[in-house]
Protein backbone atom coordinates (compact mmCIF):
# COMPACT_ATOMS: atom_id res chain seq x y z
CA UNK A 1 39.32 33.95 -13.17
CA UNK A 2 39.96 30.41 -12.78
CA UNK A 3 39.19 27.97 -15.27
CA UNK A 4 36.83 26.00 -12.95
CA UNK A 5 34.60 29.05 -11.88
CA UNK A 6 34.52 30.22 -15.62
CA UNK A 7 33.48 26.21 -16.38
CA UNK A 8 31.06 26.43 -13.69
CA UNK A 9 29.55 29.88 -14.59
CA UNK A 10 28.95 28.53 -17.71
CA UNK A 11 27.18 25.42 -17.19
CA UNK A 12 25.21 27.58 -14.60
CA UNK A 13 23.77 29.56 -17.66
CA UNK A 14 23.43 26.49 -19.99
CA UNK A 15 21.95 24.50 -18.02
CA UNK A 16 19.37 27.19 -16.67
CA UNK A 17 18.78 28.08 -20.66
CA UNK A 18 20.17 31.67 -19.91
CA UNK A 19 21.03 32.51 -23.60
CA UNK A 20 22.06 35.40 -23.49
CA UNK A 21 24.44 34.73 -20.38
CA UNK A 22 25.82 32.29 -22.19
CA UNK A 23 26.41 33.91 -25.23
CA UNK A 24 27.74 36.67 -23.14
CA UNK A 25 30.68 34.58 -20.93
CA UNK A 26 31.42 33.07 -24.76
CA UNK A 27 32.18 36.83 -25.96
CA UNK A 28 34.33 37.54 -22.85
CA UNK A 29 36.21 34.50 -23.72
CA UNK A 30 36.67 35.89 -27.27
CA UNK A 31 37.62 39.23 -25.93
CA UNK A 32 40.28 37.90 -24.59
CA UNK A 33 41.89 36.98 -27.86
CA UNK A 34 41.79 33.48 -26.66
CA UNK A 35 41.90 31.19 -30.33
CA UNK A 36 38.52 29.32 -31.06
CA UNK A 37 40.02 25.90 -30.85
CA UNK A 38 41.03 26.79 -27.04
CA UNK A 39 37.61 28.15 -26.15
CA UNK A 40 35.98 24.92 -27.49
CA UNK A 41 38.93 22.55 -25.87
CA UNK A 42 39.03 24.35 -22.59
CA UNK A 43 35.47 25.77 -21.89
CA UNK A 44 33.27 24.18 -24.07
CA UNK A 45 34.34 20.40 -23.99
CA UNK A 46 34.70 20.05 -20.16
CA UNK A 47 31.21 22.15 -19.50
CA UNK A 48 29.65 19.20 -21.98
CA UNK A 49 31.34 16.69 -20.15
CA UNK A 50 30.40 17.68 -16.75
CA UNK A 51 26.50 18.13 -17.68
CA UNK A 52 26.81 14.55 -19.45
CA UNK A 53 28.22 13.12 -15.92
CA UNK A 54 25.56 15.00 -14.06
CA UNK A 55 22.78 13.81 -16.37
CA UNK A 56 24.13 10.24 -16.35
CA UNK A 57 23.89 10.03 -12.67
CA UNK A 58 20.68 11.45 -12.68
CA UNK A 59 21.61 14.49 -11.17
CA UNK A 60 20.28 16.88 -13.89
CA UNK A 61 16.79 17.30 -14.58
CA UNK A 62 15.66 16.32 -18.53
CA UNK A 63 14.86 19.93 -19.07
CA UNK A 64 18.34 21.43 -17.73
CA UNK A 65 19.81 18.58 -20.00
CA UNK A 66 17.68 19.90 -23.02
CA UNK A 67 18.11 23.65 -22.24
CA UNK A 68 21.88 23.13 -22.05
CA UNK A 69 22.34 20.76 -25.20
CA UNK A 70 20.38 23.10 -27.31
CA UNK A 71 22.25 25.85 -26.69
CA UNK A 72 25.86 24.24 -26.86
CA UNK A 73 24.44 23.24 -30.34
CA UNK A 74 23.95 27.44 -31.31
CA UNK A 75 27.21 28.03 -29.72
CA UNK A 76 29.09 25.78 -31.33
CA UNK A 77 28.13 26.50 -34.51
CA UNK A 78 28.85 29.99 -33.78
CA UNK A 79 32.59 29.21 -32.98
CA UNK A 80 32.85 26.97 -35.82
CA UNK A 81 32.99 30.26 -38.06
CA UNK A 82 36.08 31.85 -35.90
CA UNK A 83 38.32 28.74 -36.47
CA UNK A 84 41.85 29.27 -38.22
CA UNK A 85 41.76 27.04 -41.37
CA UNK A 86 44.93 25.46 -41.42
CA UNK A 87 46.57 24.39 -45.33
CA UNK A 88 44.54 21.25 -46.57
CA UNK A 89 46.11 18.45 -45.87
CA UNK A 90 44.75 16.35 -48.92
CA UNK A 91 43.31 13.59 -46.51
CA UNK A 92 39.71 13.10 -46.01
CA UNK A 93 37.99 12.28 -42.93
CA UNK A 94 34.90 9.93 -42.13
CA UNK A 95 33.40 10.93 -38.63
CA UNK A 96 30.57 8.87 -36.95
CA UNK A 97 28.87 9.20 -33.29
CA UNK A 98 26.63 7.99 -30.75
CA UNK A 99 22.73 8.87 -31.92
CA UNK A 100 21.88 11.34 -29.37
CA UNK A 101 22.09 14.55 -28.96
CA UNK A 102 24.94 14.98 -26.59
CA UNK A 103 26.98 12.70 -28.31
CA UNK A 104 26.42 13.99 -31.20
CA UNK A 105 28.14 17.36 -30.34
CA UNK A 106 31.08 15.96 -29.21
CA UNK A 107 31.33 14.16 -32.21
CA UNK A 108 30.38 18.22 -33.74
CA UNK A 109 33.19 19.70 -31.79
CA UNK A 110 35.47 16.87 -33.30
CA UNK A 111 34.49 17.41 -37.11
CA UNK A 112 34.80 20.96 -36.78
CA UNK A 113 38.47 21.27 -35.41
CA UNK A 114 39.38 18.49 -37.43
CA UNK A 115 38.19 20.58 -40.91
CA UNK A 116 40.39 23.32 -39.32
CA UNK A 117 43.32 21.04 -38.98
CA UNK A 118 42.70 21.26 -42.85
CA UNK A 119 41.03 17.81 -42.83
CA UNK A 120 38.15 17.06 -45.31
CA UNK A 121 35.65 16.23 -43.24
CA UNK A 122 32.17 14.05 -43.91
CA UNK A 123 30.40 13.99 -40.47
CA UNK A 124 27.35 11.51 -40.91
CA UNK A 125 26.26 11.63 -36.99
CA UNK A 126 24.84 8.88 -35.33
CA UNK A 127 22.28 5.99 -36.06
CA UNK A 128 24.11 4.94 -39.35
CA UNK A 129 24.18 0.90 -40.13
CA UNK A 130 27.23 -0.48 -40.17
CA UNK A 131 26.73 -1.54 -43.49
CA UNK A 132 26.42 2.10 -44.97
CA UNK A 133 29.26 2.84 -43.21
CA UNK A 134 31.77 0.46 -44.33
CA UNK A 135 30.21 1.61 -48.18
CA UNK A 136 31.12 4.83 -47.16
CA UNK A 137 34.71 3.80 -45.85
CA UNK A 138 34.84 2.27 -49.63
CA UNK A 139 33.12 5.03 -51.69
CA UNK A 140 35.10 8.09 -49.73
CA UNK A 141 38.66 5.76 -48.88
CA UNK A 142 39.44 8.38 -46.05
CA UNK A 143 42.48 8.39 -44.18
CA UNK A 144 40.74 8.24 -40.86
CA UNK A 145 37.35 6.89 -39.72
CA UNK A 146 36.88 8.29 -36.24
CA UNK A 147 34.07 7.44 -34.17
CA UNK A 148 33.76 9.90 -31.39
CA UNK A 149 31.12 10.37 -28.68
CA UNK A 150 29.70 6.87 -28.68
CA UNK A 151 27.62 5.84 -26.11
CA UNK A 152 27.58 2.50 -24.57
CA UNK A 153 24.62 0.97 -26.67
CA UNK A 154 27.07 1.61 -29.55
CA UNK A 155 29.74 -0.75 -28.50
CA UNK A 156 28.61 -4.08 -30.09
CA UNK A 157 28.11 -2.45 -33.65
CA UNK A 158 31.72 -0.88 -33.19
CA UNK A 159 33.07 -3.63 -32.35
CA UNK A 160 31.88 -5.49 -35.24
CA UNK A 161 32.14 -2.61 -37.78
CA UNK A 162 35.91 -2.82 -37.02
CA UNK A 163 36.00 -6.61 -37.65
CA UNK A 164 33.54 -6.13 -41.17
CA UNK A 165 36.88 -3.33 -42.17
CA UNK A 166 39.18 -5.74 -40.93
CA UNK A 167 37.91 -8.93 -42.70
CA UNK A 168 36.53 -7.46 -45.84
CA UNK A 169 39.73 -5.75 -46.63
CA UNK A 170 37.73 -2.48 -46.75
CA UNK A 171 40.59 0.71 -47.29
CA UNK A 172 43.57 -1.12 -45.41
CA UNK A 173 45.38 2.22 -45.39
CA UNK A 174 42.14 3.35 -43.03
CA UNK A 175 43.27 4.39 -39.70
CA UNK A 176 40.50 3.39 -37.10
CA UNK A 177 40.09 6.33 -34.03
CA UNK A 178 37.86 6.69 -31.49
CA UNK A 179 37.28 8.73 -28.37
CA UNK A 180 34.74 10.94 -26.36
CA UNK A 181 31.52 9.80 -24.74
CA UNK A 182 32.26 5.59 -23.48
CA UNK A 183 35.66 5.90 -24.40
CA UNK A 184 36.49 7.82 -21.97
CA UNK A 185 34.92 6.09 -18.78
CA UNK A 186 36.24 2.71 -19.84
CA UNK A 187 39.69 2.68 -19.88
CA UNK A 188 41.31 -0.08 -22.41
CA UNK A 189 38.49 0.01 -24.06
CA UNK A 190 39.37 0.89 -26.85
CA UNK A 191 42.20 -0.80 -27.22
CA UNK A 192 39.99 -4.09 -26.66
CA UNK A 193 38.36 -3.64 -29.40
CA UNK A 194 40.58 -3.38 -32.32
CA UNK A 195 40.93 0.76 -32.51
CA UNK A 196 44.32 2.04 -34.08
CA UNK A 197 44.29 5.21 -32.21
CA UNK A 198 42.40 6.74 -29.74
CA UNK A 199 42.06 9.87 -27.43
CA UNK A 200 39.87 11.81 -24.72
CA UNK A 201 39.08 14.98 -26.32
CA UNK A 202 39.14 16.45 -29.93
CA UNK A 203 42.63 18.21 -29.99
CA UNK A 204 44.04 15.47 -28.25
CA UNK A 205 43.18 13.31 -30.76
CA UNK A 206 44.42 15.21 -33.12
CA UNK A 207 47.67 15.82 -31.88
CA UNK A 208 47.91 11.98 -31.61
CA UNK A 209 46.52 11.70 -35.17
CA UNK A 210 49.41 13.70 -36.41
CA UNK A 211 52.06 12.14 -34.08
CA UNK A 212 50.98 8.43 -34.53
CA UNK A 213 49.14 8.82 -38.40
CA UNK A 214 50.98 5.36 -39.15
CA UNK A 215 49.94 3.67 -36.07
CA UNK A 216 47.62 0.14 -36.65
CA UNK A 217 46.21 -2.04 -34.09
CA UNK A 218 48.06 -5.57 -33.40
CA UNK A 219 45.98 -8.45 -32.89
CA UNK A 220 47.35 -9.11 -29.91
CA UNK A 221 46.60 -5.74 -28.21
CA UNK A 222 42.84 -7.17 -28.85
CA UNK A 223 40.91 -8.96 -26.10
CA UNK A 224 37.08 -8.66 -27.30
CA UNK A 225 35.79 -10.87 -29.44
CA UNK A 226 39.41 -12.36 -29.90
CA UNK A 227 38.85 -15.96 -30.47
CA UNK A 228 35.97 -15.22 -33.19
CA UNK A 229 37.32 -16.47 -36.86
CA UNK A 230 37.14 -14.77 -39.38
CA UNK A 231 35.59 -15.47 -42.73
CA UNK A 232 38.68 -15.48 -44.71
CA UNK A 233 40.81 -17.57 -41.91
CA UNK A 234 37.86 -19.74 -42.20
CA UNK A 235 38.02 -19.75 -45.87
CA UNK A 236 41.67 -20.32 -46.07
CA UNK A 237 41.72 -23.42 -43.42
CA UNK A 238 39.17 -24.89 -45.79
């Protein structure tokens, strides 16, 4: 079977909150000896995507929307538990998202391959204040802080959460990622902003991650926000 028709059966079931078809075509993916990560990369990431699209165009009802969020929610949590754990790596990871519920899984889906890659994971979700955040950044001093599945109503507080790092001094060593949700209809986005790193879908990004760990953005690669001084260049032309 074709990897569309299995992503379209799929989304058929979700969306029509067919449980148990859904946990059924999940098992007949499993049968298959597929890995867990490949399932979630290959079935379950572009299925979210393409009921996100449809719902953003108003092309899903609210209750297809609901029936098919919930019950990516059980299912992910299900193939959380069949994950290979790889060796820690002795980093630890600081993972945000957008506040609703769809963003919130792919920033799910993201934690929970990441804590496979042997990451140590603290996924706070969405709706945090930037300034609990960057205490968090200083409390936890993770390698990463990874922001995945924001939605556009998110950008302005990214955008100046990565300036508030960047001007306070807050864990240097930090390596800023996003991805997911905005991120991925906006291209340069991310880049525009400040981000170190950044990537469409969970193992993507962490392929990058581990490819490009030392990677930091430039101010020049910056266009958002650019001319804004900040305190300490004000300070220091005092």
């Amino acid at each position: 079977m074709s990897k569309q028709i299995l992503i379209d059966r799929f989304f058929e079931a979700l969306t029509s909150g067919n449980r148990e078809a859904a946990r059924e075509m999940v098992d007949e993916c499993v049968a298959t000896e597929a890995p867990a990560e490949t399932i979630l990369e290959r079935l379950f990431w572009p299925t979210l995507d393409m009921i996100q699209t449809l719902y953003r165009n108003d092309q899903l009802s609210v209750i297809s929307h609901h029936y098919a969020t919930r019950l990516m929610r059980m299912l992910c949590d299900q193939m959380q538990l069949r994950l290979e754990r790889a060796e820690p790596t002795g980093q630890r990871v600081l993972l945000v998202s957008g506040p609703d519920e769809p963003d919130e899984l792919q920033g799910q889906i993201a934690a929970d391959l990441l804590e496979a890659d042997g990451y140590e994971v603290y996924f706070a979700g969405g709706g945090i204040a930037n300034d609990e955040i960057v205490d968090q950044v200083g409390h936890l001093g993770p390698a990463l802080l990874v922001m995945f599945g924001s939605s556009p109503k998110d950008l302005p507080f990214i955008r100046t959460l990565i300036d508030l790092l960047r001007d306070q001094g807050t864990c240097p060593d930090t390596q800023i990622v996003v991805g997911g949700g905005v991120f991925n209809r906006a291209e340069g986005l991310a880049e525009e902003i400040g981000a170190d790193l950044w990537e469409e879908s969970p193992l993507k990004m962490i392929k990058a991650i581990r490819k490009h760990g030392d990677r930091r953005a430039v101010p020049e690669q910056r266009t958002v926000g650019r001319r804004r001084r900040s305190p300490r260049a004000k300070s220091a032309a005092a």
